[in-house]
C-alpha atoms as a PDB file:
ATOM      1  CA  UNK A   1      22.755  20.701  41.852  1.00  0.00           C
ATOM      2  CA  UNK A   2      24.994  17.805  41.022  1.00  0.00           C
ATOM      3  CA  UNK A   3      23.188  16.745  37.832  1.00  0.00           C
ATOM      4  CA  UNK A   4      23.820  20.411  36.588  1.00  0.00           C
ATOM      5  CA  UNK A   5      27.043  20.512  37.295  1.00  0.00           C
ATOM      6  CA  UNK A   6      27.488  16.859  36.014  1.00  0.00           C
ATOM      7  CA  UNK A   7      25.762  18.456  32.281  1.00  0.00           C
ATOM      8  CA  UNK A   8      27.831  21.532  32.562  1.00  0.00           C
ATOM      9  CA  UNK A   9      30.671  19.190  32.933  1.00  0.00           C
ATOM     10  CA  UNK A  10      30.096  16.986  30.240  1.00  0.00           C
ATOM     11  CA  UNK A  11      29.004  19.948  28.132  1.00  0.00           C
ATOM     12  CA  UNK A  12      32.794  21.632  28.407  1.00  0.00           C
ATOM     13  CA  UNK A  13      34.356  17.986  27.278  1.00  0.00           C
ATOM     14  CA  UNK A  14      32.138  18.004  24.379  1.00  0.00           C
ATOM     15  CA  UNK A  15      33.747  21.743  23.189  1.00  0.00           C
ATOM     16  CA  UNK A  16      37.245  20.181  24.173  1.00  0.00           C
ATOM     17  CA  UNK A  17      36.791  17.605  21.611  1.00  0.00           C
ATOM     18  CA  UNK A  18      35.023  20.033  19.171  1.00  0.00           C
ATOM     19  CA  UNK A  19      38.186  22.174  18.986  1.00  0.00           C
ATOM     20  CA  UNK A  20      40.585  18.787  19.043  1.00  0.00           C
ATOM     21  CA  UNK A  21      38.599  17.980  16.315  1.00  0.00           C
ATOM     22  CA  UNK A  22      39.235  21.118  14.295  1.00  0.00           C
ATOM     23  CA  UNK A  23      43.077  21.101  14.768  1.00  0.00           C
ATOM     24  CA  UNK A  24      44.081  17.230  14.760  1.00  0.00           C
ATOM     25  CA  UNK A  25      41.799  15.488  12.140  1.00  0.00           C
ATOM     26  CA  UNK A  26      43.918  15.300   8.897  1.00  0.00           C
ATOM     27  CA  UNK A  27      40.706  14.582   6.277  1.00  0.00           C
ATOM     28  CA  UNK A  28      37.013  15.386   6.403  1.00  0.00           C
ATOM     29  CA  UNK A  29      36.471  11.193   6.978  1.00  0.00           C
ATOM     30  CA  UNK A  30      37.965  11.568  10.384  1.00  0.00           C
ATOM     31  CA  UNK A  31      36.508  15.139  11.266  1.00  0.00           C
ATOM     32  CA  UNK A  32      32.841  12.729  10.175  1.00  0.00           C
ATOM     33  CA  UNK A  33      33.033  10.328  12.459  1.00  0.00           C
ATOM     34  CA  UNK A  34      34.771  11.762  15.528  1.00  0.00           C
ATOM     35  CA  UNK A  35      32.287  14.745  15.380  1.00  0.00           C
ATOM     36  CA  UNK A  36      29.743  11.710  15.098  1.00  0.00           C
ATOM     37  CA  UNK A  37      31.446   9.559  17.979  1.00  0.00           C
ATOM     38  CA  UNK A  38      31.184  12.544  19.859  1.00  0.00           C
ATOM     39  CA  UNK A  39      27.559  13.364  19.627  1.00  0.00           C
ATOM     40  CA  UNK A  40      26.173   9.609  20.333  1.00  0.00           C
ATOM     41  CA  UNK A  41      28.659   9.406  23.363  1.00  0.00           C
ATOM     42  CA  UNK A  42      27.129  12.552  24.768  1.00  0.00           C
ATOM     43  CA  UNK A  43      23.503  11.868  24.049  1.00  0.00           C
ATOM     44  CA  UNK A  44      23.711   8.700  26.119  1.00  0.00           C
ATOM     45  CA  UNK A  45      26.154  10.379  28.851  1.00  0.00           C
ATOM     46  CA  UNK A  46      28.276   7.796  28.352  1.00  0.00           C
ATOM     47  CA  UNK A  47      32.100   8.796  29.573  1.00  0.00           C
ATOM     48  CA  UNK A  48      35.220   6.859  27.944  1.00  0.00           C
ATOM     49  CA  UNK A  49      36.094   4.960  31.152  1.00  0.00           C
ATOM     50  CA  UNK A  50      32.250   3.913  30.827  1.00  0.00           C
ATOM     51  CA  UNK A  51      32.895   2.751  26.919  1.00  0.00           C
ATOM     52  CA  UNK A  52      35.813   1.839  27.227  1.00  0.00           C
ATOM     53  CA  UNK A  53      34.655  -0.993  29.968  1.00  0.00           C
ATOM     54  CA  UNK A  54      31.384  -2.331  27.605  1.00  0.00           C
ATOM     55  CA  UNK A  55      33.936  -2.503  24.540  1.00  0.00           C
ATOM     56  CA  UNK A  56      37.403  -3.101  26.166  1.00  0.00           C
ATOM     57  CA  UNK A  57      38.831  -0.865  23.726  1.00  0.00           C
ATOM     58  CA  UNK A  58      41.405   1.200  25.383  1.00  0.00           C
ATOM     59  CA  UNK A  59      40.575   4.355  27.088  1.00  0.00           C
ATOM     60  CA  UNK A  60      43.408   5.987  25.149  1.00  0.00           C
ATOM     61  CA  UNK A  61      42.199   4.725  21.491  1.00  0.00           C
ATOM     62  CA  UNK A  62      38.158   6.633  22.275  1.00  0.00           C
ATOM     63  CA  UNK A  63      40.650   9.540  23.339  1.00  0.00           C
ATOM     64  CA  UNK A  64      42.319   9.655  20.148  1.00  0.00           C
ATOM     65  CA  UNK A  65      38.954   8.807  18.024  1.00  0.00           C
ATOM     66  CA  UNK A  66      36.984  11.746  19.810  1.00  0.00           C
ATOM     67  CA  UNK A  67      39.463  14.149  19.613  1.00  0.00           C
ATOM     68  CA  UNK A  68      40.280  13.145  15.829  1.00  0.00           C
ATOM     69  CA  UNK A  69      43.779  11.986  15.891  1.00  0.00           C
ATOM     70  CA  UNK A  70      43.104   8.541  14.583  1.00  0.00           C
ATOM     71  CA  UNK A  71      40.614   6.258  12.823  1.00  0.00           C
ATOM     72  CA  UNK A  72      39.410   2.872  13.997  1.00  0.00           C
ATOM     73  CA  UNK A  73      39.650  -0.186  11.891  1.00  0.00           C
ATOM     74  CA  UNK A  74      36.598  -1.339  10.067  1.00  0.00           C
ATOM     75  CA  UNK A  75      36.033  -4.315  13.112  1.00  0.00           C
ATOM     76  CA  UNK A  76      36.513  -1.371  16.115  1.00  0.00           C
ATOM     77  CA  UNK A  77      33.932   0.586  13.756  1.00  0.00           C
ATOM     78  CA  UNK A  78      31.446  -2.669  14.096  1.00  0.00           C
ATOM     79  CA  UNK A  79      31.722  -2.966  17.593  1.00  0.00           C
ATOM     80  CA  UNK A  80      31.179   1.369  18.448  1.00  0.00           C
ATOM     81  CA  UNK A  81      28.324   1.045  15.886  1.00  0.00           C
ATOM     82  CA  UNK A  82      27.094  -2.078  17.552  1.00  0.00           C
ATOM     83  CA  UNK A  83      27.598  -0.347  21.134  1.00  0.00           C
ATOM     84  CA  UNK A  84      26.047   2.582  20.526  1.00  0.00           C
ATOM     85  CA  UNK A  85      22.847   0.908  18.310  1.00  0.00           C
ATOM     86  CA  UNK A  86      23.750   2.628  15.340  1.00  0.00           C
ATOM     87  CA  UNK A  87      24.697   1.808  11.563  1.00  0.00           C
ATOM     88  CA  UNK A  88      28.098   2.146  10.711  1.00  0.00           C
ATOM     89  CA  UNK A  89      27.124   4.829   7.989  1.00  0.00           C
ATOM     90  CA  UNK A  90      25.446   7.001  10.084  1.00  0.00           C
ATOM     91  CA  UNK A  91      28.851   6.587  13.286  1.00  0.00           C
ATOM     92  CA  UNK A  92      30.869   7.764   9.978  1.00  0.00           C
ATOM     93  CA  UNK A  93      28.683  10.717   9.538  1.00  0.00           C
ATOM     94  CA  UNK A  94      27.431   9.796   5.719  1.00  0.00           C
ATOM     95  CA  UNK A  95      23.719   8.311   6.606  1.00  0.00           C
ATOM     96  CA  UNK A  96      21.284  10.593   8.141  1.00  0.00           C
ATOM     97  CA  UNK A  97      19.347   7.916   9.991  1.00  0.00           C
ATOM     98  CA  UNK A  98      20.807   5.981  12.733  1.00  0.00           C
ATOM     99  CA  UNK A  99      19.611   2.483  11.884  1.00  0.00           C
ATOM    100  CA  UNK A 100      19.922   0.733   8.394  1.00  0.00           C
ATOM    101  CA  UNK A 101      16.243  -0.404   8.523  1.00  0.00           C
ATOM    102  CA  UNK A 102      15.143   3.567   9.186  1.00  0.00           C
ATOM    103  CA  UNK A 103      17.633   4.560   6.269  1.00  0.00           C
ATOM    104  CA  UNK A 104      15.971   2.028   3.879  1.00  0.00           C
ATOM    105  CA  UNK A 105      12.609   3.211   5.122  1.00  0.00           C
ATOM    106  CA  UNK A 106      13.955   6.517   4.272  1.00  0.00           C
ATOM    107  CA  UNK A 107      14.997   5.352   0.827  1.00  0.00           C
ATOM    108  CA  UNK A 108      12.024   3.668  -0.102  1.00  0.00           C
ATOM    109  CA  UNK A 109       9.538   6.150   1.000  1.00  0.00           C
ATOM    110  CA  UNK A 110      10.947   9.253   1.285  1.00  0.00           C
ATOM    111  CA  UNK A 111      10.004   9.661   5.352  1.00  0.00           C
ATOM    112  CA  UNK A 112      12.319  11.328   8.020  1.00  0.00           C
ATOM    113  CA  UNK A 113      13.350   9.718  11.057  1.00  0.00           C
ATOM    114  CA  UNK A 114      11.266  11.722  12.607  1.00  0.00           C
ATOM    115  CA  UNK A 115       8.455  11.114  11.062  1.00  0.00           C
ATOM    116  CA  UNK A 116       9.084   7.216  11.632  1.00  0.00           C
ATOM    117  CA  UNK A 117      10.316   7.892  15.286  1.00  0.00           C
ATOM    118  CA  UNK A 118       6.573   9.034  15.463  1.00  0.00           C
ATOM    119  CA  UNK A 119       4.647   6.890  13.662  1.00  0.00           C
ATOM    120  CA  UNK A 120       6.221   4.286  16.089  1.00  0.00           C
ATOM    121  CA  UNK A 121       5.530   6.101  19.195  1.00  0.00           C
ATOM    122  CA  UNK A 122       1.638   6.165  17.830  1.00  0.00           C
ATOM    123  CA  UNK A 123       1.736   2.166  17.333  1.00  0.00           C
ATOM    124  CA  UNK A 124       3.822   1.531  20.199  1.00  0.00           C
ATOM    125  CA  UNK A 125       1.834   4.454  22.723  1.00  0.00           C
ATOM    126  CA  UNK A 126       4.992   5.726  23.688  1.00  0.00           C
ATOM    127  CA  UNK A 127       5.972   9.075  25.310  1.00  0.00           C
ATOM    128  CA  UNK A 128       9.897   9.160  23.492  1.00  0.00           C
ATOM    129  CA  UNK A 129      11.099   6.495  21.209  1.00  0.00           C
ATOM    130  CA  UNK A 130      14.804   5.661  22.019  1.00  0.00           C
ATOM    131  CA  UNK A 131      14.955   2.983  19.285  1.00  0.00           C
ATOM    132  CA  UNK A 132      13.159   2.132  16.565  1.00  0.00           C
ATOM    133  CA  UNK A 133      14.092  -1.404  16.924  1.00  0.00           C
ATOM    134  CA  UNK A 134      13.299  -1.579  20.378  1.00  0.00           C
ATOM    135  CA  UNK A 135      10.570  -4.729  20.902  1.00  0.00           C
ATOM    136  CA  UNK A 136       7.582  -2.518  22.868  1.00  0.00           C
ATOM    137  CA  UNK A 137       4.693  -3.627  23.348  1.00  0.00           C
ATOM    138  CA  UNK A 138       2.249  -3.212  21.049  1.00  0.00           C
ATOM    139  CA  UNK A 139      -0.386  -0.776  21.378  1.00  0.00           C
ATOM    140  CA  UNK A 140      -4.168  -0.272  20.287  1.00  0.00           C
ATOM    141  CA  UNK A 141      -5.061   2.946  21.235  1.00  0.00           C
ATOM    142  CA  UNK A 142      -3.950   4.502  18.130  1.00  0.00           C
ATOM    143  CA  UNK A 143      -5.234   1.771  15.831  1.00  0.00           C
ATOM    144  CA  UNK A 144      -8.175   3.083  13.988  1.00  0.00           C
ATOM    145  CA  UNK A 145      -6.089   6.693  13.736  1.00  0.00           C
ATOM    146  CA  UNK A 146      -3.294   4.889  11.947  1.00  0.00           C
ATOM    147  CA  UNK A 147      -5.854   3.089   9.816  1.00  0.00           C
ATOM    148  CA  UNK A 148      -7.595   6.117   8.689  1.00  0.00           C
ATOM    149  CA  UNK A 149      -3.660   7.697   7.861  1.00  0.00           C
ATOM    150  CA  UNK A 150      -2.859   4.629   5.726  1.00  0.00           C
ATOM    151  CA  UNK A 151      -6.370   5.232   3.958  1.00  0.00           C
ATOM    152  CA  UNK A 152      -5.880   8.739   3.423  1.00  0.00           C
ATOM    153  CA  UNK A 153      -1.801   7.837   1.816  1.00  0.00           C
ATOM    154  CA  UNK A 154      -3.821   5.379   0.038  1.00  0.00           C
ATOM    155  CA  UNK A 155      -6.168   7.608  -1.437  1.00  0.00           C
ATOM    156  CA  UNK A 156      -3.165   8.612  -3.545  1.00  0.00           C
ATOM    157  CA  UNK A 157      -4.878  11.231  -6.606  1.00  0.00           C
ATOM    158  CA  UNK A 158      -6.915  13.465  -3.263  1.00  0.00           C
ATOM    159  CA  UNK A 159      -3.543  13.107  -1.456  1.00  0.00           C
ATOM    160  CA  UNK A 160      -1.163  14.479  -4.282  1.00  0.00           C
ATOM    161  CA  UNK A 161      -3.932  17.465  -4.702  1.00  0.00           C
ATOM    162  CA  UNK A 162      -3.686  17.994  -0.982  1.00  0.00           C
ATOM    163  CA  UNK A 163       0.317  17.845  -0.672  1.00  0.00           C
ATOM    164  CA  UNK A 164       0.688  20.243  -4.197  1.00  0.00           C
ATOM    165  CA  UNK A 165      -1.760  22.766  -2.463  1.00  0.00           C
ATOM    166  CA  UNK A 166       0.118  22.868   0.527  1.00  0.00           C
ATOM    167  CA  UNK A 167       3.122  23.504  -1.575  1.00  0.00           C
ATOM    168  CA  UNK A 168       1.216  26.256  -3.423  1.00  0.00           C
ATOM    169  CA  UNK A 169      -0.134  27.419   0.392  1.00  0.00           C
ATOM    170  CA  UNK A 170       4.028  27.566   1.872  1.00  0.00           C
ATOM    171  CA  UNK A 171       4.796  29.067  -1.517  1.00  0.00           C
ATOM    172  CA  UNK A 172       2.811  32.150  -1.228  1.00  0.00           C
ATOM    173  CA  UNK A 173       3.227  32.450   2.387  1.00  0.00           C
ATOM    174  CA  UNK A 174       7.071  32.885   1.904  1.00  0.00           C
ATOM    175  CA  UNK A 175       6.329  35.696  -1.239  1.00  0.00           C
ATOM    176  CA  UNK A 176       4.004  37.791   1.057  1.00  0.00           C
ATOM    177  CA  UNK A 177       6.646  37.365   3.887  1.00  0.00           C
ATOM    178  CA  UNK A 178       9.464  39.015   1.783  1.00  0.00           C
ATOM    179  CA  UNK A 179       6.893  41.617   0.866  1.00  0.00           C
ATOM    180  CA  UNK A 180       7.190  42.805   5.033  1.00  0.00           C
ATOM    181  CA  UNK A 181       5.745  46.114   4.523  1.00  0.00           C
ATOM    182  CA  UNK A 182       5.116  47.310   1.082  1.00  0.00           C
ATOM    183  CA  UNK A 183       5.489  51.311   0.581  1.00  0.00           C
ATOM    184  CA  UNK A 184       4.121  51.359  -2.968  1.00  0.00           C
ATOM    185  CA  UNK A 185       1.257  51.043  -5.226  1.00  0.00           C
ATOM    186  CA  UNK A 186       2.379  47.876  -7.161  1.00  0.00           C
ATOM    187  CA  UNK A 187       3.917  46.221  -3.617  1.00  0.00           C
ATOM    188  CA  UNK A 188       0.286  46.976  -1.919  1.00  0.00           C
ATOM    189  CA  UNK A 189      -1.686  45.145  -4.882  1.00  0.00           C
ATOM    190  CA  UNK A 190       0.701  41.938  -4.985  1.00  0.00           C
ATOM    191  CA  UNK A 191       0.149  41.550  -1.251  1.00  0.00           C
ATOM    192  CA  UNK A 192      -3.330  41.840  -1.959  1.00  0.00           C
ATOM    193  CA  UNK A 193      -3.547  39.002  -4.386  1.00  0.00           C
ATOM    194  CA  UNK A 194      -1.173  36.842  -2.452  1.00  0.00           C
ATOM    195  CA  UNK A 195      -3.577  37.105   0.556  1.00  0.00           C
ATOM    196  CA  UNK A 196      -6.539  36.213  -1.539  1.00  0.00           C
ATOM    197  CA  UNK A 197      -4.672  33.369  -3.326  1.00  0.00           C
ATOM    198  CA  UNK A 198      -3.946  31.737  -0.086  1.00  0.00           C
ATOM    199  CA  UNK A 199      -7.725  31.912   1.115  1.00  0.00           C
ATOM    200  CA  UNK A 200      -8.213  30.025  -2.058  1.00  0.00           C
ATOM    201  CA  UNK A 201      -5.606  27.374  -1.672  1.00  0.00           C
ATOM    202  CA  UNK A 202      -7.063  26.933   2.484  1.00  0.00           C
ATOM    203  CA  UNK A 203     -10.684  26.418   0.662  1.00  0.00           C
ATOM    204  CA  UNK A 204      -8.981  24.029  -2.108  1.00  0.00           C
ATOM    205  CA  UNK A 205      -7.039  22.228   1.001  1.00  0.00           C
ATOM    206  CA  UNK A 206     -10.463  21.902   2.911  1.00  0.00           C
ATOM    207  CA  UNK A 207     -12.319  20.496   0.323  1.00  0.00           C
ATOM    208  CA  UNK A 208      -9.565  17.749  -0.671  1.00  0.00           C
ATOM    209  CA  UNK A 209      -9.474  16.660   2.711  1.00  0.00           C
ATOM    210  CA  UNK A 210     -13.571  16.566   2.670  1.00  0.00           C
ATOM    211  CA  UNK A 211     -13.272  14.136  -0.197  1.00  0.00           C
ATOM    212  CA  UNK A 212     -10.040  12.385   1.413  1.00  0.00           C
ATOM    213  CA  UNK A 213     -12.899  11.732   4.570  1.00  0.00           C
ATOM    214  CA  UNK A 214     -15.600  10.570   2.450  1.00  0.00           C
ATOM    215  CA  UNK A 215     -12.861   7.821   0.613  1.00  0.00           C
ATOM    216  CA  UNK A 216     -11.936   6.521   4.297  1.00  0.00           C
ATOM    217  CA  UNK A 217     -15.340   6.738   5.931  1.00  0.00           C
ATOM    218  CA  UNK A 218     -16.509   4.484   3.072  1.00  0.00           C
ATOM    219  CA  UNK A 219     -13.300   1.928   3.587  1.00  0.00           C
ATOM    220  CA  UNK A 220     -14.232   1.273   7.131  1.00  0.00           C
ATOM    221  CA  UNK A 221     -18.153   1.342   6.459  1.00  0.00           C
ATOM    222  CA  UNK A 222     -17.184  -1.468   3.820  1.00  0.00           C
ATOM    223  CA  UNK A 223     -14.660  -3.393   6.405  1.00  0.00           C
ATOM    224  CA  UNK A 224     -17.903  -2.969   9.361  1.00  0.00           C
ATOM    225  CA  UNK A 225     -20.199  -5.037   6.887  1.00  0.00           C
END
C-alpha cells in the first residue's frame, strides 16, 4: 500500500512540474530539458533531496531546473548528464537516444533504441536492459540466432526484396482499412483486389525468406566444414 501511494505521490510532483513548466520556461530550450530532467528523474524515482546529495548541487537549483525557471551551465549539464547516464543531447531534449554510442549506432545504421536495447538483451540474455553500456556478462544462448540474423542482413539483395514487400504488405493493409465497409459496386471490387494483392505479397514474403534460409543454411554448412 505504501509503494502505491509512494507512485501516486511521485506521479502528482511530476504534473506539478509539467504545469511549472508550461508557465515559467521563457524559450522552447528550457521547456526541452526541464521536461527532459523531469522524465529521467522520475524513471529512476530519484527525489531532489536524493540528487541533490549524489551531485551537491543545491536542492533549490533541481527546483528551479524542473520546474523551468532556469538553465544550468554547460559543466552542471555534464555532471546531470553524467548522473543520470545520459548524453547531454538527449538531457536537452534534441537526441532521441540516451547514450552517444546508441545515437551513433542510430546514425550509422538507421536502428532504434529499441531495437538495440534488444539486440543487447539477446547477446547479453537479459530480461530488461537498463543500459546499453552496462558490462553484463556475456551470453551464448542466443549465439547461433544472432548469427543466422547477421546472415540474413547480410544477404542484402533477398533482404531489400523482403523489407520492400513488407512495405507493399503495410501499404495495402492501411488502403483496405480506410475502405471499413464499402456500400458500393466500385468500393466492393477495390477491396477485393486489395485482399488478393496482399495474399500475393504474404506468398512473395514467404518465398524471399525461403531463399534468405537456403543463403544462411549454406554459410554455416560452409563454417561446419
Amino acid at each position: 500500500m505504501k509503494k502505491l501511494e509512494s507512485t501516486k505521490e511521485s506521479n502528482n510532483i511530476y504534473k506539478d512540474y509539467e504545469r511549472e513548466i508550461e508557465k515559467n520556461a521563457r524559450n522552447e530550450d528550457i521547456k526541452r530539458f526541464a521536461k527532459s530532467f523531469n522524465k529521467l528523474l522520475e524513471e529512476k524515482g530519484i527525489t531532489n533531496k536524493q540528487f541533490a546529495d549524489d551531485t551537491e548541487i543545491s536542492p533549490a537549483s533541481i527546483s528551479n531546473y524542473r520546474s523551468g525557471k532556469t538553465m544550468p551551465s554547460n559543466d552542471i549539464l555534464s555532471i546531470i548528464s553524467s548522473k543520470l547516464d545520459v548524453s547531454v543531447n538527449h538531457l536537452l531534449g534534441i537526441a532521441e537516444c540516451k547514450k552517444y554510442s546508441a545515437e551513433q549506432v542510430h546514425n550509422m545504421l538507421g536502428l532504434d533504441e529499441y531495437a538495440m536495447e534488444h539486440l543487447y538483451s539477446l547477446k547479453h540474455n537479459l530480461e530488461e536492459v537498463k543500459s546499453l553500456d552496462d558490462e553484463e556478462p556475456i551470453s551464448n544462448v542466443y549465439e547461433e540466432q544472432l548469427k543466422m540474423l547477421s546472415l540474413l542482413i547480410a544477404d542484402k539483395r533477398n533482404l531489400i526484396y523482403i523489407l520492400n514487400s513488407i512495405k507493399r504488405y503495410i501499404d495495402k493493409k492501411e488502403e483496405l482499412l480506410t475502405l471499413k465497409e464499402p456500400t458500393d459496386f466500385l468500393k466492393n471490387n477495390r477491396k477485393e483486389d486489395l485482399t488478393n494483392d496482399i495474399i500475393h505479397i504474404k506468398a512473395e514474403i514467404q518465398e524471399y525468406l525461403y531463399m534468405s534460409l537456403d543463403y544462411i543454411a549454406n554459410k554455416f554448412l560452409e563454417e561446419k566444414e
